[in-house]
Protein backbone atom coordinates (compact mmCIF):
# COMPACT_ATOMS: atom_id res chain seq x y z
CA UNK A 1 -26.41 -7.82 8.37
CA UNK A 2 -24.12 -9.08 5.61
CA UNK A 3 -24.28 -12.60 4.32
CA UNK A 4 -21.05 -13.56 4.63
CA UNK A 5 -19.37 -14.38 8.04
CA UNK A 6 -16.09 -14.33 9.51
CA UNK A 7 -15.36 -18.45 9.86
CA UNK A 8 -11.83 -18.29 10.77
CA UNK A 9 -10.81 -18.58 14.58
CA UNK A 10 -9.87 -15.35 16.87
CA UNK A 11 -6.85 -17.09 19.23
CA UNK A 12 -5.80 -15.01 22.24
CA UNK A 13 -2.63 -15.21 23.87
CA UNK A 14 -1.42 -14.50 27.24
CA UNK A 15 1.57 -13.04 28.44
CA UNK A 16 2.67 -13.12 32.32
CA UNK A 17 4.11 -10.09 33.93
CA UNK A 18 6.63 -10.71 36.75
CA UNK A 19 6.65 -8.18 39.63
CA UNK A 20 10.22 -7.87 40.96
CA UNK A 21 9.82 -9.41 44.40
CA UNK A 22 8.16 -12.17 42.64
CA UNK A 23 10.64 -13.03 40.72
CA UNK A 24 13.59 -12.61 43.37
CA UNK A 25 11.69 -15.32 45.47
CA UNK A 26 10.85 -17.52 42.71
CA UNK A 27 14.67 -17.16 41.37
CA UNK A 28 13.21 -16.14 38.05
CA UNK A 29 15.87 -13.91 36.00
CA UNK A 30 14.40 -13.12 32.38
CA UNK A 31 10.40 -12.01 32.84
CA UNK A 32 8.41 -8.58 32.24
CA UNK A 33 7.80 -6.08 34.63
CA UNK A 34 4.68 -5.40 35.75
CA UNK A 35 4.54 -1.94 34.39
CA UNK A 36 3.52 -0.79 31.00
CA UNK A 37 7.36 -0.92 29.71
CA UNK A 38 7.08 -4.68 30.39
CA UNK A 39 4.00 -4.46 28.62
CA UNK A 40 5.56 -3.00 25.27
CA UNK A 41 8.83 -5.03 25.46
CA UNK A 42 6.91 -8.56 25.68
CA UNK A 43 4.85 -7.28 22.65
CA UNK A 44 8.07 -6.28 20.90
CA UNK A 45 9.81 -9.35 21.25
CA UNK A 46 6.79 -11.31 20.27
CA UNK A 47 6.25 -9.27 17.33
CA UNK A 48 10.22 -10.22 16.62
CA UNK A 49 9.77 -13.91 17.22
CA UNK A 50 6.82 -13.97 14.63
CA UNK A 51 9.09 -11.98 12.09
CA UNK A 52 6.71 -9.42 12.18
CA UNK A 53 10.06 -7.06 13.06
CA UNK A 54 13.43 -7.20 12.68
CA UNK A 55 16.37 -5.02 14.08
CA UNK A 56 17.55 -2.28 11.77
CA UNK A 57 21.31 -2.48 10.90
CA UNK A 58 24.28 -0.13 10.07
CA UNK A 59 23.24 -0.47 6.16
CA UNK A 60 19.57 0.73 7.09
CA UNK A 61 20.22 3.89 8.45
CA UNK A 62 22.96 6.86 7.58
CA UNK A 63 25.06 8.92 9.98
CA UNK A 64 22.28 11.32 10.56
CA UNK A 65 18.49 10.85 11.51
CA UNK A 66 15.84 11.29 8.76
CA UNK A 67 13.24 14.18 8.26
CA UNK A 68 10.69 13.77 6.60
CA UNK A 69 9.15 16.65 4.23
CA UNK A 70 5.34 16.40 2.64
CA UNK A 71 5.34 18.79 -0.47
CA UNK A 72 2.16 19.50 -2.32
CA UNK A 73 2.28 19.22 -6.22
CA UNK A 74 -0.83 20.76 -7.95
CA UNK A 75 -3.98 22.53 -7.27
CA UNK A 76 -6.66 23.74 -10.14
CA UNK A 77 -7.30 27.45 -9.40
CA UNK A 78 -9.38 29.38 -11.48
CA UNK A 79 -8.41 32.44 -13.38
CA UNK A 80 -9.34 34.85 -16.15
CA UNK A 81 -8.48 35.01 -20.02
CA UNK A 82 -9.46 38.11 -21.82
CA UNK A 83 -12.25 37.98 -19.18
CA UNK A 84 -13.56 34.55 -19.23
CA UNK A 85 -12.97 32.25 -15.96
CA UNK A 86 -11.06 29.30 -16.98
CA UNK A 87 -9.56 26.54 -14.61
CA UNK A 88 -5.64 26.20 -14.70
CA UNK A 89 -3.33 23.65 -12.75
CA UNK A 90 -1.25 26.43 -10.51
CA UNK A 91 1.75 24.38 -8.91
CA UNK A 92 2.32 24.30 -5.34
CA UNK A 93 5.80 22.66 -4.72
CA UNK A 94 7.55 21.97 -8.72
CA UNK A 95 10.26 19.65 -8.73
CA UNK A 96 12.44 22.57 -9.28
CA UNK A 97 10.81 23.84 -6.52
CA UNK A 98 12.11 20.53 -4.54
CA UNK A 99 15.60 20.89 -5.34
CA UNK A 100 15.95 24.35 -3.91
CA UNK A 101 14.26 23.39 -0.74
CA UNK A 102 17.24 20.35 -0.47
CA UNK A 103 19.48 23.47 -1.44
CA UNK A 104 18.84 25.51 1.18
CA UNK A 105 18.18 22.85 3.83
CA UNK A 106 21.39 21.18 3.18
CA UNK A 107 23.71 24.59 3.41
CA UNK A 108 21.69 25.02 6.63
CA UNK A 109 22.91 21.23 8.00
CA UNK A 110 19.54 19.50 7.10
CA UNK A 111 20.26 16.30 5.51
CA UNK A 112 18.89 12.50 5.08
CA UNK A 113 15.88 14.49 3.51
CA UNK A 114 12.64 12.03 2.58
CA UNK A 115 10.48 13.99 0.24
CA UNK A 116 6.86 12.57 0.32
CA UNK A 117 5.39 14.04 -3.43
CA UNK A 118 1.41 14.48 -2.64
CA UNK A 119 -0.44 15.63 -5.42
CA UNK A 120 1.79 15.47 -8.31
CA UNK A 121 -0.35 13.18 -10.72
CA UNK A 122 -3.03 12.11 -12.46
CA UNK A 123 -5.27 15.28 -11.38
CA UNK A 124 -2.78 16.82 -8.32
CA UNK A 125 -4.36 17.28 -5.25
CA UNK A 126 -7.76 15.93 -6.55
CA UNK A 127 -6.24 13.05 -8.32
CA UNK A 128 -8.19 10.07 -9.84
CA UNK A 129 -7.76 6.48 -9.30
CA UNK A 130 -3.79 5.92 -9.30
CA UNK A 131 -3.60 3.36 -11.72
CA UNK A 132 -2.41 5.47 -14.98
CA UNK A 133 0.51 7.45 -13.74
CA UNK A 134 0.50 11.36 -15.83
CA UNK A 135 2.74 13.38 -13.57
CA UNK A 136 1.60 17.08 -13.90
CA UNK A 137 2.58 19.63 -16.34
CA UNK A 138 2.57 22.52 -13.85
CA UNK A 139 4.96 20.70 -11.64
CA UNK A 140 7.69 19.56 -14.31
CA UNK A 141 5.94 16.94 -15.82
CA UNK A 142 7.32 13.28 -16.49
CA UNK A 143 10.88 14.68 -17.69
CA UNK A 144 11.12 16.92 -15.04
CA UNK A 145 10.46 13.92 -12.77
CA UNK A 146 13.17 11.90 -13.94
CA UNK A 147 15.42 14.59 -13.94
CA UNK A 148 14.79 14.87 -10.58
CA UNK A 149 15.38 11.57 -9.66
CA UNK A 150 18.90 12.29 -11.04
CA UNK A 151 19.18 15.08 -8.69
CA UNK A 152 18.34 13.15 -5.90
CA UNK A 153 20.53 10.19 -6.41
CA UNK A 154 23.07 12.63 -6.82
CA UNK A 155 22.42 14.49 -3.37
CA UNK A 156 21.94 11.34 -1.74
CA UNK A 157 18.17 12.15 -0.41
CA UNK A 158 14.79 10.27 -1.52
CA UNK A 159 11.46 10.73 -3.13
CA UNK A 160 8.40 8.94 -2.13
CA UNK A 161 5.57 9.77 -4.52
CA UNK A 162 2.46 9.24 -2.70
CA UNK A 163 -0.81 7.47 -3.72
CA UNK A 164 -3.76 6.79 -2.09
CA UNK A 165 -5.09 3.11 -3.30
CA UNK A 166 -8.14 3.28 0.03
CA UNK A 167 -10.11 6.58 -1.54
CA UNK A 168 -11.58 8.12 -4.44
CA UNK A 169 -12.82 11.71 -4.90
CA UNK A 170 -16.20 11.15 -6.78
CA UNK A 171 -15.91 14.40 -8.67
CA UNK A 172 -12.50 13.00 -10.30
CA UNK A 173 -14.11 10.35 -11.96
CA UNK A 174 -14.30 9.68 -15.61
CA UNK A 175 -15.95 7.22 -18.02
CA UNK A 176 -12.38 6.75 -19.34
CA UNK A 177 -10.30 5.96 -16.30
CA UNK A 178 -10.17 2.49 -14.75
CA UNK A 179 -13.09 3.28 -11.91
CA UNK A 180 -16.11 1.38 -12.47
CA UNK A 181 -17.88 2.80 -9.18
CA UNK A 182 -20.56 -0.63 -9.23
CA UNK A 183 -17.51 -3.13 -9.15
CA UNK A 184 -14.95 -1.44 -7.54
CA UNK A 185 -16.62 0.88 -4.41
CA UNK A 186 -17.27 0.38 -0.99
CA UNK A 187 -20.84 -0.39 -0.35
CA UNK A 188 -22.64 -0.47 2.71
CA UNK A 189 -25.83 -2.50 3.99
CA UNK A 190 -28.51 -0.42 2.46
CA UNK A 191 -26.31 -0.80 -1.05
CA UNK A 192 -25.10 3.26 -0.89
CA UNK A 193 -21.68 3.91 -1.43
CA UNK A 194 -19.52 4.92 1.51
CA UNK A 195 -17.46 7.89 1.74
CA UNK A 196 -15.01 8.55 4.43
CA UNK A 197 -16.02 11.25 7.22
CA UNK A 198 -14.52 13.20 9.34
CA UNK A 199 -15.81 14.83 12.99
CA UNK A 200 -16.02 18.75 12.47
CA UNK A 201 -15.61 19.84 15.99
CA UNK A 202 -17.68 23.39 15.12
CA UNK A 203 -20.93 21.31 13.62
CA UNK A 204 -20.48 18.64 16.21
CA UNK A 205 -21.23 15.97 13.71
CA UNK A 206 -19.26 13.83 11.42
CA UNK A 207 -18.90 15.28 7.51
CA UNK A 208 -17.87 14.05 4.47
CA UNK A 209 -15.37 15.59 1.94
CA UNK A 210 -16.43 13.73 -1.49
CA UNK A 211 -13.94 10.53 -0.67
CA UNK A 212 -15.47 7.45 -1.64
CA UNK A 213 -13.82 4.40 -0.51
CA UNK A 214 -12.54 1.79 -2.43
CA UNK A 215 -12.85 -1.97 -1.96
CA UNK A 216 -10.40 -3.79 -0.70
CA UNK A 217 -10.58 -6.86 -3.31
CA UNK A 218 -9.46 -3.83 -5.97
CA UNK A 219 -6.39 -2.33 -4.39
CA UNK A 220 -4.02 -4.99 -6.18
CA UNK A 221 -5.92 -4.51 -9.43
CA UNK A 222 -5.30 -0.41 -8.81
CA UNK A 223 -1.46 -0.94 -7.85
CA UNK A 224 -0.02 -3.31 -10.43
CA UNK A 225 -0.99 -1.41 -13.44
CA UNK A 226 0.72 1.84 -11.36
CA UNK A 227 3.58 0.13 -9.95
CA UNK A 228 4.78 -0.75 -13.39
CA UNK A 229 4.28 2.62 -15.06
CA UNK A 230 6.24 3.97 -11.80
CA UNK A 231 8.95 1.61 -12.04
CA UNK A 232 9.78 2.67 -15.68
CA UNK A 233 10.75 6.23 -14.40
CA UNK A 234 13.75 4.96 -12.57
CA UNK A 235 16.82 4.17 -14.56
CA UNK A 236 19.53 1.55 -13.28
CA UNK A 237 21.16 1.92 -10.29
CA UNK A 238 18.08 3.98 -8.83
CA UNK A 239 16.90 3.58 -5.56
CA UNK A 240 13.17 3.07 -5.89
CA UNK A 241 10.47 4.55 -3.61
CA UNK A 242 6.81 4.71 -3.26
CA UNK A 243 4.09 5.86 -0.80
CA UNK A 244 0.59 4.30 -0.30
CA UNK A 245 -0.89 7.02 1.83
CA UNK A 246 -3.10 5.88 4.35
CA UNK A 247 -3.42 1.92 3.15
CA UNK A 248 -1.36 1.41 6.01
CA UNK A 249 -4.57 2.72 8.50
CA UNK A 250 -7.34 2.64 6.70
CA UNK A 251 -9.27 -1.09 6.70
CA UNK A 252 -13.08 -0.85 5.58
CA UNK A 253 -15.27 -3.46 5.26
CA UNK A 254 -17.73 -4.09 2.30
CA UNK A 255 -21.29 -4.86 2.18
CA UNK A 256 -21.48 -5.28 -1.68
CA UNK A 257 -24.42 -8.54 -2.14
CA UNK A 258 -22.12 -9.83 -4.94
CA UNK A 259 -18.87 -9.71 -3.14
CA UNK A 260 -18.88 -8.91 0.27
CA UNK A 261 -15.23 -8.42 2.35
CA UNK A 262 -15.59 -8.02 6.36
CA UNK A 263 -12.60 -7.08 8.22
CA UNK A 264 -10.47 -9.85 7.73
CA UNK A 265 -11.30 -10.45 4.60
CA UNK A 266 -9.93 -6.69 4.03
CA UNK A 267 -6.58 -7.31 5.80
CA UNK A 268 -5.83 -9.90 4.03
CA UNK A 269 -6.05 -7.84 1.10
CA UNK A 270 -4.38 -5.01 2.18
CA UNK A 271 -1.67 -7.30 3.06
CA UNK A 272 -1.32 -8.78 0.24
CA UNK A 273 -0.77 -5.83 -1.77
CA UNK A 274 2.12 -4.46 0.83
CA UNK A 275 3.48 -7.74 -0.02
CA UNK A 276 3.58 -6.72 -3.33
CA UNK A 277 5.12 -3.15 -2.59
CA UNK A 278 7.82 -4.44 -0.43
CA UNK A 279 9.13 -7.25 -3.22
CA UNK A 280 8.87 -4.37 -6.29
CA UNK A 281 10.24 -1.47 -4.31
CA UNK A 282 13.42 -0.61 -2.04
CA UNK A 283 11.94 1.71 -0.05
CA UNK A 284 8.42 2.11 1.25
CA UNK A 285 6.31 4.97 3.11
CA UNK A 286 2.72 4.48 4.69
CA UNK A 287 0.96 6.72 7.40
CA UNK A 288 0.23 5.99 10.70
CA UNK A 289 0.54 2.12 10.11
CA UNK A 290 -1.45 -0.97 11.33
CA UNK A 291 0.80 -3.89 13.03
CA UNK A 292 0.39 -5.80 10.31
CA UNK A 293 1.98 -3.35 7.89
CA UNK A 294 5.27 -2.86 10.05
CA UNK A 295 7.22 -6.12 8.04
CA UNK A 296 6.46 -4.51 4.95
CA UNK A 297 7.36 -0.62 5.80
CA UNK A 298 10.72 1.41 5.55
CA UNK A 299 9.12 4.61 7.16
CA UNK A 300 5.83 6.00 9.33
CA UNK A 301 4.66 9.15 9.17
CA UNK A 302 2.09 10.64 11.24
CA UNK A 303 2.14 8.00 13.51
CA UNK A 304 0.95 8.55 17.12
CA UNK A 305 3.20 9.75 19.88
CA UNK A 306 0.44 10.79 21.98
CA UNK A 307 -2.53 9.97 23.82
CA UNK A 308 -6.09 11.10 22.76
CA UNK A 309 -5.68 13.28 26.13
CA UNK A 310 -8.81 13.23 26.94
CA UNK A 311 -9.84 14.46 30.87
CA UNK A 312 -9.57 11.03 31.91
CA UNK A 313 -5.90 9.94 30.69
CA UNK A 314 -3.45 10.64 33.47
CA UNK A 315 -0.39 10.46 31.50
CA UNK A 316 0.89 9.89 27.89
CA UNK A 317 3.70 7.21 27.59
CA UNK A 318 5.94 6.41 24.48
CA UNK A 319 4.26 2.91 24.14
CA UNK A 320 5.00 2.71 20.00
CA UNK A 321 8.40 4.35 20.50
CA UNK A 322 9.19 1.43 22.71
CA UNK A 323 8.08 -1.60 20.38
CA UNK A 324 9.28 0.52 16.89
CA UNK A 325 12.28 2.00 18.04
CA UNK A 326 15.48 0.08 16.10
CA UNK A 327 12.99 -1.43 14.16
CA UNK A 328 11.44 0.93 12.13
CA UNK A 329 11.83 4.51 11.14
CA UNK A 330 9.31 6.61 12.11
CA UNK A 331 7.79 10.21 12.93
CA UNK A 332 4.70 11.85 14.47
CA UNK A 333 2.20 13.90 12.71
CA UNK A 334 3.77 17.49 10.64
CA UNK A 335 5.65 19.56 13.60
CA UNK A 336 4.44 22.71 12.04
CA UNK A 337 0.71 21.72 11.95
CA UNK A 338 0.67 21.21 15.74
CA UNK A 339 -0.57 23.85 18.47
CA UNK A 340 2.18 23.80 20.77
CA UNK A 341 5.71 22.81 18.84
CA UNK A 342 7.92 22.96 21.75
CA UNK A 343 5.53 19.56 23.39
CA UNK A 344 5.34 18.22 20.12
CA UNK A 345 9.36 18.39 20.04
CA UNK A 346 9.75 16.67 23.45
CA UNK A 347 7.36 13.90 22.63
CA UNK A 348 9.27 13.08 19.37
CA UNK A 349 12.35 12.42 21.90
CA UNK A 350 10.60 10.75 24.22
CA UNK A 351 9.43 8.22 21.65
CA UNK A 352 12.74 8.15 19.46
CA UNK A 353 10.97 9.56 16.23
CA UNK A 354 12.18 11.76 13.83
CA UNK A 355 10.56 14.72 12.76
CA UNK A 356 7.80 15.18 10.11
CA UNK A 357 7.40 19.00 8.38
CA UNK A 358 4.27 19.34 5.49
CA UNK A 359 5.90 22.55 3.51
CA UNK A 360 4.88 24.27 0.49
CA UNK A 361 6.65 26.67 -2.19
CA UNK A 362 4.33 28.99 -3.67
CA UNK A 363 0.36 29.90 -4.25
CA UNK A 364 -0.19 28.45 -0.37
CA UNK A 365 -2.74 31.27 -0.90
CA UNK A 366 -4.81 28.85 -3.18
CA UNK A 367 -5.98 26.60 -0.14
CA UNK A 368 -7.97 28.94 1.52
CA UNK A 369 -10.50 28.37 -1.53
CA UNK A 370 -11.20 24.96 -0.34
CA UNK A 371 -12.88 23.48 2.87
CA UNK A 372 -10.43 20.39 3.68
CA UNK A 373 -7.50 22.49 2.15
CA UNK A 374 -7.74 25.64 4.01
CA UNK A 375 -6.48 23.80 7.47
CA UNK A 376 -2.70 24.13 5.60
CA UNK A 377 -2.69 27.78 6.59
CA UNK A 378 1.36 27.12 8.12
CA UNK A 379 3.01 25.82 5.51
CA UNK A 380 4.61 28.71 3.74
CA UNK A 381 8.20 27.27 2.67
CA UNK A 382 10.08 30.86 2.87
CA UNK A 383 8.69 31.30 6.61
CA UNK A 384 9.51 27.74 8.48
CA UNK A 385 12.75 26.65 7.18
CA UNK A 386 14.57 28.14 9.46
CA UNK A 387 12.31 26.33 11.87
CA UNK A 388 12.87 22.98 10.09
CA UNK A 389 17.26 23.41 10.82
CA UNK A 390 16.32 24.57 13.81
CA UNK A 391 14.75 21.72 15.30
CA UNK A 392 16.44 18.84 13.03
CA UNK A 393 19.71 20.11 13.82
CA UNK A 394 18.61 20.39 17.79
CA UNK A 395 17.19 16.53 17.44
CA UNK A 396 19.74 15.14 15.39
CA UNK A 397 22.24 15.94 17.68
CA UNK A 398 20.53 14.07 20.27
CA UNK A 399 19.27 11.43 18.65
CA UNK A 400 21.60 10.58 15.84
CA UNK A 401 23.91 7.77 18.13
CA UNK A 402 20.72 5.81 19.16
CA UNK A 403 19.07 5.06 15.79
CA UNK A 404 20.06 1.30 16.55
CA UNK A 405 19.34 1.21 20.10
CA UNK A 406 15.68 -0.19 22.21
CA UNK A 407 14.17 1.88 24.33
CA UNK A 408 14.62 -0.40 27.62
CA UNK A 409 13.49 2.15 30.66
CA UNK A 410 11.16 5.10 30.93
CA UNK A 411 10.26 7.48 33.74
CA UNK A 412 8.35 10.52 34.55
CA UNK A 413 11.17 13.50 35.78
CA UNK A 414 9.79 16.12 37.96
CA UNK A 415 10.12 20.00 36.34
CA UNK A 416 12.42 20.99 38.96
CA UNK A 417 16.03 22.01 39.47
CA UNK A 418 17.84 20.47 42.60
CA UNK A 419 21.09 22.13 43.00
CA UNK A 420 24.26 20.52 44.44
CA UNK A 421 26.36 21.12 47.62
CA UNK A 422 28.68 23.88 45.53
CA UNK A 423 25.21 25.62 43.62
CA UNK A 424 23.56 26.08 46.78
CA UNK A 425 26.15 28.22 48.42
CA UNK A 426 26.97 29.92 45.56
CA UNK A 427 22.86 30.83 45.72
CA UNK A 428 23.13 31.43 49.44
CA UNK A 429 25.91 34.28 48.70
CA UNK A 430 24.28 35.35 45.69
CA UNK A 431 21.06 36.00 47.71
CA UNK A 432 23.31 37.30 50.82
CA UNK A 433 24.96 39.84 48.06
CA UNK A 434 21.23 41.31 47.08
CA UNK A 435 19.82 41.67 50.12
CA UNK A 436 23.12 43.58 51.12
CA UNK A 437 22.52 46.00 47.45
CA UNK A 438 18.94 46.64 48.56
CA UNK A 439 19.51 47.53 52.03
CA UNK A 440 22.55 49.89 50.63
CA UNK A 441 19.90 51.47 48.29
CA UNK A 442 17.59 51.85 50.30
CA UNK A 443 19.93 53.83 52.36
CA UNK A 444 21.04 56.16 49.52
CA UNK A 445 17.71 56.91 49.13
CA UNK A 446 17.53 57.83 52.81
CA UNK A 447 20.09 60.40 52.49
CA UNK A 448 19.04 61.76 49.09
CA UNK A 449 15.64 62.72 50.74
CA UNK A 450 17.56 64.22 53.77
CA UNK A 451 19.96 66.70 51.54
CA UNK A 452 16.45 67.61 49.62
CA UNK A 453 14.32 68.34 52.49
CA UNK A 454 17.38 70.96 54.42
CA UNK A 455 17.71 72.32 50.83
CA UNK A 456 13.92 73.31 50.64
CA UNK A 457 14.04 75.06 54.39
CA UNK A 458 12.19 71.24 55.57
CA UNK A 459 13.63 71.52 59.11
CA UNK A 460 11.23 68.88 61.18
CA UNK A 461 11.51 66.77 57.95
CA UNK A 462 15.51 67.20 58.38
CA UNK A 463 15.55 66.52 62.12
CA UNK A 464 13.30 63.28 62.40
CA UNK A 465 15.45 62.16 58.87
CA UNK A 466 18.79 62.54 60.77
CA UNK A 467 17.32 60.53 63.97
CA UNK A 468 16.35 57.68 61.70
CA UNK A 469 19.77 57.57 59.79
CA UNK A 470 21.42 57.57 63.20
CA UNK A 471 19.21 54.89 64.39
């Protein structure tokens, strides 16, 4: 086990729910229900009294709701020159690319687009440590960054260029860049360093993908020589924006014998450098988000508006729309990435969120050539953005009025239609008025075989016809 311990105290606290006859006897008028709405509201209004939330206002949000957009920058491809295989950086999603997807979204009614830029630096979608900021030449390049940025203040929408400070791909590493993999990487017990994995479902075993994790004690070191080569690209005036990727989730401990971190120890890192983010930036992105990195946040992606579903869950209930809703803007995991859209849809209503689209512009083909890149097989720009005005238009207009508002109630509706008093006799005649047609047809037919049967000579067949028309 490590050396260090955790000496700092673990406090629980206690919240009583209030059932409703309860409370009638006991003349009690403000308490929590016993249900698991009480449940969320008593953790949302203690996460307000600790200023760990605050209520969004009119000058936080615009007229319509946001969508969020993840574009992919750069991916090295190989090719041939005068028969040799060379590597070459074949872009994904340029920023030219960018401002024809705004284009075409916008004549289409899309708007309050968030762009979230992944893989547009320092190595595109294999990128090293995100300290020294070179945006890619395949993509535009620094100018055609900040002539982008222009665009977008223009248009009114926003770019978050997105950086992951939690993981390293070892095979991006350099004796020139600022990773020192003794000093700055995760170790565990047995002193190996620790890569993140992931649970292949077709192995039945968990798998690694070459990310090494970083420690915790380095992220500030990481972010302040990038946050000031990132700042510098926006002129005055600018709204500034920035992504940390999965620092909002991710919290690893370290078993390094020098400097060990446990859990805590890690959080309060972590913290510290959203601290940071938050004071040197206007707006801020993380994915799926950690309580303690809702105070420092603007917007959520991929966070979760369902339940694992395993056999045993009875039901999935908007818990985090209830506690983030008018607090902070948020949205589920990439709409187009998920098996069944139209349930994906309703449970981004049901919680409040906005919706969340990962698109790409060009050489999509490029992912199948790698193992955790070939799951973006539905991402082809040209093909879903009818899809994305589709849906945003159909959720905005829902949704757009109650950007402000707390979820307060929720309940299960049963999938079926009771008509009123003036619907069911309309049914009643409407049924009354088929039965009559069928009976009338059936009739014709009657007759139709009667004229064919005298016409063929059929005289028993004509007699015993005529006896059952007369009956």
């Amino acid at each position: 086990v490590s050396s260090r311990k955790y000496t700092g105290n673990y406090t629980i606290r206690y919240i009583m729910l209030t059932d409703e006859d309860t409370a009638k006897e006991k003349g009690i008028t403000e308490y929590y229900d016993t249900t698991w709405v009480g449940m969320a509201t008593a953790y949302r209004d203690y996460l307000y009294a600790k200023g760990e939330l605050d209520s969004l206002t009119k000058e936080d949000v615009k007229e319509d709701i946001p969508v969020y957009i993840q574009t992919f920058g750069a991916l090295e491809t190989l090719e041939k020159f005068l028969s040799i295989p060379i590597t070459v950086m074949a872009p994904l999603t340029s920023f030219d690319d960018i401002k024809t997807m705004h284009s075409e979204l916008s004549a289409e009614g899309v708007s309050n687009i968030k762009f979230k830029l992944t893989g547009y630096a320092n190595g595109g979608m294999y990128s090293s440590i995100p300290a020294d900021l070179e945006w890619e030449d395949a993509v535009g390049g620094e100018d055609g960054y900040k002539e982008l940025l222009a665009y977008a203040q223009e248009k009114g929408f926003e770019l978050f260029p997105d950086f992951n400070f939690a993981y390293i791909r070892s095979t991006e590493n350099s004796m020139f860049d600022s990773l020192i993999y003794r000093n700055h990487l995760v170790k565990s017990i047995n002193d190996t360093y620790m890569s993140k994995r992931y649970y292949s479902a077709t192995r039945q075993t968990y798998i690694g993908r070459f990310e090494l994790a970083i420690s915790p004690a380095y992220y500030a070191t990481f972010y302040d020589e990038l946050s000031e080569n990132l700042l510098a690209s926006y002129s005055d005036g600018m709204t500034s924006a920035i992504s940390i990727g999965t620092l909002g989730t991710e919290l690893n401990s370290d078993f390094d014998e020098d400097e060990p971190y446990n859990r805590e120890d890690s959080k309060s890192h972590t913290v510290s450098v959203f601290e940071k983010v938050d004071n040197d930036f206007d707006s801020v992105m993380t994915d799926g988000a950690n309580a303690y990195a809702w105070k420092y946040v603007d917007h959520i992606v991929n966070a979760p508006l369902d339940s694992s579903r395993y056999i045993i869950s009875s039901a999935a209930v908007p818990f985090i729309g209830v506690v983030l809703h008018g607090s902070v803007q948020f949205a589920g995991t990439p709409l187009n990435m998920e098996g069944n859209i139209g349930y994906s849809f309703l449970k981004a209503i049901e919680n409040g969120a906005s919706l969340n689209f990962t698109l790409c512009y060009q050489n999509y083909n490029e992912f199948k050539e790698y193992m955790d890149l070939s799951e973006y097989y539905s991402v082809r720009y040209d093909i879903l953005k009818e899809e994305v005005s589709k849906y945003y238009n159909l959720l905005n207009d829902l949704t757009k009025d109650l950007q402000l508002s707390k979820i307060v109630a929720h309940d299960f509706l049963i999938g079926e239609r009771v008509p009123d008093a003036d619907e069911a006799e309309a049914d009643k005649l409407q049924s009354q008025k088929e039965k009559e047609e069928k009976e009338l047809l059936e009739k014709l037919e009657q007759e139709k075989l009667y004229n064919a049967s005298i016409n063929h000579g059929r005289t028993d067949a004509a007699d015993e016809m005529a006896t059952a028309l007369e009956d």
